[in-house]
C-alpha atoms as a PDB file:
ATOM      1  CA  UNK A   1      10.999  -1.899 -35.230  1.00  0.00           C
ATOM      2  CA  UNK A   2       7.671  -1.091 -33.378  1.00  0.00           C
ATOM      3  CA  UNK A   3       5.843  -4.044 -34.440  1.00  0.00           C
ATOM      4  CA  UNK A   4       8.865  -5.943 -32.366  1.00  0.00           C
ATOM      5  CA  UNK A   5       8.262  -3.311 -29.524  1.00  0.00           C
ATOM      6  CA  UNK A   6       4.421  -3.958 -29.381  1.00  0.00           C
ATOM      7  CA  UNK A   7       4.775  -7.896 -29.922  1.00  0.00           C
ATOM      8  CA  UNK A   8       7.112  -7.380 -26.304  1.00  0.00           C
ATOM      9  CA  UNK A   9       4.550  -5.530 -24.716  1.00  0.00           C
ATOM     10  CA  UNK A  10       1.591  -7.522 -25.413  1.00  0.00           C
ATOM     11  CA  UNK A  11       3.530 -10.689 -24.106  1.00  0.00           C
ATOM     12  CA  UNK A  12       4.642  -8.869 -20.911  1.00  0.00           C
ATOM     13  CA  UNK A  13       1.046  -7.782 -20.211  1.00  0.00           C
ATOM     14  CA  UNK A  14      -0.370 -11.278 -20.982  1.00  0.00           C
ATOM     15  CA  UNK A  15       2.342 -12.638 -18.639  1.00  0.00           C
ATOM     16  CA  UNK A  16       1.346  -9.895 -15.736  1.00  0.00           C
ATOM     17  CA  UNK A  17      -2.616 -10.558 -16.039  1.00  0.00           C
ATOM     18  CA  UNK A  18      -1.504 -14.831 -16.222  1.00  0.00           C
ATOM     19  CA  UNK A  19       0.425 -14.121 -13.179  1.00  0.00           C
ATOM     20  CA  UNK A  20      -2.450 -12.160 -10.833  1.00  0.00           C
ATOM     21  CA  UNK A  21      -4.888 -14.727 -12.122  1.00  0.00           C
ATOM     22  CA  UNK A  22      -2.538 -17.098 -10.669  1.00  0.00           C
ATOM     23  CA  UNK A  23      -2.030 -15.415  -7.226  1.00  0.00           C
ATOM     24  CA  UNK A  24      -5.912 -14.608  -7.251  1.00  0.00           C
ATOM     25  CA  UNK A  25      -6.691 -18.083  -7.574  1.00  0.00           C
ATOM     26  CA  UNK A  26      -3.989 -19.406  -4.575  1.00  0.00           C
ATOM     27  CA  UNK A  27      -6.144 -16.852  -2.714  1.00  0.00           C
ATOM     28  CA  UNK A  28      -9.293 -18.048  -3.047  1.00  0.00           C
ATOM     29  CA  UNK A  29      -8.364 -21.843  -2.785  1.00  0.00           C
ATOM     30  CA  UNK A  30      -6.731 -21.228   0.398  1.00  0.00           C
ATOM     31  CA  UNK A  31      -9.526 -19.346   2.068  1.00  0.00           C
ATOM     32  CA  UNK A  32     -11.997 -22.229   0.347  1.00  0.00           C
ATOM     33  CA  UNK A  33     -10.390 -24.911   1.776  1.00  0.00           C
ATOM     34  CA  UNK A  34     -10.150 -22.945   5.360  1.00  0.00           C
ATOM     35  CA  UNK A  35     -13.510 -22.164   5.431  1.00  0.00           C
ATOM     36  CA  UNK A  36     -14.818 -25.124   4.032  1.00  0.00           C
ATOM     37  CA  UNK A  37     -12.660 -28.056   5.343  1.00  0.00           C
ATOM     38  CA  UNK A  38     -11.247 -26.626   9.145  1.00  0.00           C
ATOM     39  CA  UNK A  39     -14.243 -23.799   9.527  1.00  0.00           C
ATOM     40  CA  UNK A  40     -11.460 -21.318  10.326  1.00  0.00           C
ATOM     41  CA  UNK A  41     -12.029 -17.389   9.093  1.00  0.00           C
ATOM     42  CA  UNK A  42     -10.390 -16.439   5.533  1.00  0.00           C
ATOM     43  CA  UNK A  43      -6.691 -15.021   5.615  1.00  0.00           C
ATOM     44  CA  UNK A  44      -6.895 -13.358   2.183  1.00  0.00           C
ATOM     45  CA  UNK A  45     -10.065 -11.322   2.963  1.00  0.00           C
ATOM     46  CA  UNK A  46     -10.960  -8.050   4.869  1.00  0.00           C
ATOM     47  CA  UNK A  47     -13.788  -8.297   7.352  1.00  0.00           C
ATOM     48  CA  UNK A  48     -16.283  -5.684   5.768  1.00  0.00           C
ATOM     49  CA  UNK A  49     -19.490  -6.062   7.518  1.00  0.00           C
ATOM     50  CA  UNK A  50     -19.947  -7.399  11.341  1.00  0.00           C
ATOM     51  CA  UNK A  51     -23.761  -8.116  12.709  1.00  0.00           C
ATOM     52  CA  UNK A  52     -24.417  -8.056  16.102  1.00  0.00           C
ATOM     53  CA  UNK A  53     -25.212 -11.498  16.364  1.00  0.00           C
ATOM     54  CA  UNK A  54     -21.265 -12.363  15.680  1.00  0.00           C
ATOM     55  CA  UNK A  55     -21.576 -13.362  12.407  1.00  0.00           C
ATOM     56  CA  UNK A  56     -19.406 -11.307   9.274  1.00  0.00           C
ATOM     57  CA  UNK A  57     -19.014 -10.890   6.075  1.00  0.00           C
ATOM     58  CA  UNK A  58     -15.404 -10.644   4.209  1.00  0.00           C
ATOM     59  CA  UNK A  59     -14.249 -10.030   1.059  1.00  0.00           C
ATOM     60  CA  UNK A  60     -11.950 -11.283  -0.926  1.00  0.00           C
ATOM     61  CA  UNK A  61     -10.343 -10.898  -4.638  1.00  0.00           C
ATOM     62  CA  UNK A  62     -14.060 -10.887  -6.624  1.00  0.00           C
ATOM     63  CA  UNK A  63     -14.696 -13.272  -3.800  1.00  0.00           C
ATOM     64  CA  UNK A  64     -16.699 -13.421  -0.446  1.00  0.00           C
ATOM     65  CA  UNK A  65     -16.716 -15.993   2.930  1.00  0.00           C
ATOM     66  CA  UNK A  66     -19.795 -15.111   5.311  1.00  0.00           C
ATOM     67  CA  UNK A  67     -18.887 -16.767   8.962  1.00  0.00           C
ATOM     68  CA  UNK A  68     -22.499 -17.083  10.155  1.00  0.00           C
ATOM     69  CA  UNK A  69     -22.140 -17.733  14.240  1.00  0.00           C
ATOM     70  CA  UNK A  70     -25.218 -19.636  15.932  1.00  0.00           C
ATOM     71  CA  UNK A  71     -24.831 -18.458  19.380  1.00  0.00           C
ATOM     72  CA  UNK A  72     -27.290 -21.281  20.401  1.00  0.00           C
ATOM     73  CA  UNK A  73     -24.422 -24.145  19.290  1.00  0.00           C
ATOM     74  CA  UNK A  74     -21.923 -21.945  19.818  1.00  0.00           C
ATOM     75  CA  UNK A  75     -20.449 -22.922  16.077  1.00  0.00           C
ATOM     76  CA  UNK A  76     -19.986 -20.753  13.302  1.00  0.00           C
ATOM     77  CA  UNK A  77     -20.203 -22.141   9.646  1.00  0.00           C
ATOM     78  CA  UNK A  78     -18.355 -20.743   6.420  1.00  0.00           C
ATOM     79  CA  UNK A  79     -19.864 -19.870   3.191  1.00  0.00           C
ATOM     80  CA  UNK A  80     -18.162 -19.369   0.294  1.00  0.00           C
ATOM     81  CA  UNK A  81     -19.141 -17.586  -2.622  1.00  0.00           C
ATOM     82  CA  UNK A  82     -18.664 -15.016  -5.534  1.00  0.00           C
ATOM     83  CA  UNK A  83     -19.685 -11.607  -4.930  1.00  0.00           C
ATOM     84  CA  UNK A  84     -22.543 -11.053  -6.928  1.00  0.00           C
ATOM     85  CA  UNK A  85     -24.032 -14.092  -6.707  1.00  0.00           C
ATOM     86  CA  UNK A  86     -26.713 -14.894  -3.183  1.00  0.00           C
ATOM     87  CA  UNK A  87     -25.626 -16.680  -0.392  1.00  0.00           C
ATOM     88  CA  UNK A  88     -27.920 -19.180  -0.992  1.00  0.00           C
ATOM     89  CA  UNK A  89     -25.727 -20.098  -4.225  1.00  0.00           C
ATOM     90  CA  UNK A  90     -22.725 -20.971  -1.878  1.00  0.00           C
ATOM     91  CA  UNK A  91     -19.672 -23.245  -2.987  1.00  0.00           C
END
């Protein structure tokens, strides 16, 4: 009877982590294809650090967007990236 009971709660965790990865993923494609495609800030990240200069940093689920602002054009461009990894190694 436990090896039923453990079977059942190996397949609910594997459907719980399958579902977050899932969510995770809908996250970080929507704030990709925000930053990326209509340079608009992420929705699914918190603003951690803010320069003077108007640019900042968010982070998302293992994922960051940096909104650098050039105040000479007036423009600011999105990054996208993992956090770990440089922002010279940008997606």
């Amino acid at each position: 009877m436990k090896s039923v009971e453990k079977k059942n709660h190996g397949k609910a965790v594997a459907v719980i982590i399958a579902a977050l990865l899932i969510i995770a993923a809908g996250f970080f494609t929507t704030d990709l294809i925000r930053a990326k495609r209509y340079r608009l800030p992420p929705v699914f990240c918190i603003p951690v650090i803010e320069y003077d200069g108007g640019s900042t940093d968010y982070y998302g689920l293992g994922y960051k967007v940096w909104a650098d602002y050039h105040p000479f054009d007036e423009t600011t461009e999105y990054y996208v990236g993992f956090w770990l990894i440089p922002k010279f190694w940008s997606i």
